[in-house]
Protein backbone atom coordinates (compact mmCIF):
# COMPACT_ATOMS: atom_id res chain seq x y z
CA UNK A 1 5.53 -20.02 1.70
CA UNK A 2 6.82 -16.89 -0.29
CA UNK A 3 10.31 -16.87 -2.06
CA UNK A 4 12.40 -13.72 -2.56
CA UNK A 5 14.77 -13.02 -5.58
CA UNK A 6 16.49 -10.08 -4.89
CA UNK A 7 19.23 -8.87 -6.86
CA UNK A 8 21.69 -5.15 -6.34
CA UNK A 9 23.60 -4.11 -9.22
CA UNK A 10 25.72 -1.19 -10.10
CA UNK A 11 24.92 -0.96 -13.92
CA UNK A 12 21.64 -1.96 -16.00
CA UNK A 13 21.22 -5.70 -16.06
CA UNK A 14 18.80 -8.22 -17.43
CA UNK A 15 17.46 -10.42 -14.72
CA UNK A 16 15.90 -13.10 -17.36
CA UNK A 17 18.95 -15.55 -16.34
CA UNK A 18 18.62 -15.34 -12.73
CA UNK A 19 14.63 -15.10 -12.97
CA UNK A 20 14.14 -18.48 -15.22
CA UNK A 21 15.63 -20.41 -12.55
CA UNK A 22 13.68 -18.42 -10.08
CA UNK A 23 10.45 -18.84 -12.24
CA UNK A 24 11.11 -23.16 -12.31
CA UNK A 25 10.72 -23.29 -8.32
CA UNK A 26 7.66 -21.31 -8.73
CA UNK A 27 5.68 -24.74 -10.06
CA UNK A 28 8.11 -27.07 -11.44
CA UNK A 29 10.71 -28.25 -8.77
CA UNK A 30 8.58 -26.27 -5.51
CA UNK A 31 5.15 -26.10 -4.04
CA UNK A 32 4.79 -22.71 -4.49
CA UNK A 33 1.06 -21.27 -3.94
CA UNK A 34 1.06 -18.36 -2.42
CA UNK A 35 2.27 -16.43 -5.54
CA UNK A 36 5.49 -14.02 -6.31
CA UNK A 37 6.50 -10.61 -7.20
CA UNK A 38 8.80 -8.40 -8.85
CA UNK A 39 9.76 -4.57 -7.70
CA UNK A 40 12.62 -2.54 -9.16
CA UNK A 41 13.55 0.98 -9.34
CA UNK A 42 12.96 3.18 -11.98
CA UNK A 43 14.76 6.72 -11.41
CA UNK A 44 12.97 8.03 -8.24
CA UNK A 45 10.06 5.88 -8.61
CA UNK A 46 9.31 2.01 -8.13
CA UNK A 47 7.90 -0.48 -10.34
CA UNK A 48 5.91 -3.94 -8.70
CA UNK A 49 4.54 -6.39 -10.41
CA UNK A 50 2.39 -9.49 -8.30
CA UNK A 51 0.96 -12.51 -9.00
């Protein structure tokens, strides 16, 4: 099954923190085969990244 992280913010932030525990459940405390993903804005544009 897929997992979602999202996360909305109202100034820059790093999402390391919230991602490494994100990142364990992907293998290390989950089953977690079909894969994940990361998207964020970047001025008008959008960024995604998928594994």
């Amino acid at each position: 099954m897929c997992q979602l992280l999202g996360m909305n913010c109202n100034t820059p932030t790093d999402i390391v923190f919230s991602f490494e525990g994100f990142r364990r459940r992907a293998g290390l405390t989950d089953c977690h085969s079909d894969g994940f993903g990361i998207a964020f804005f970047e001025g008008k544009g959008v960024r995604v990244f998928s594994r």
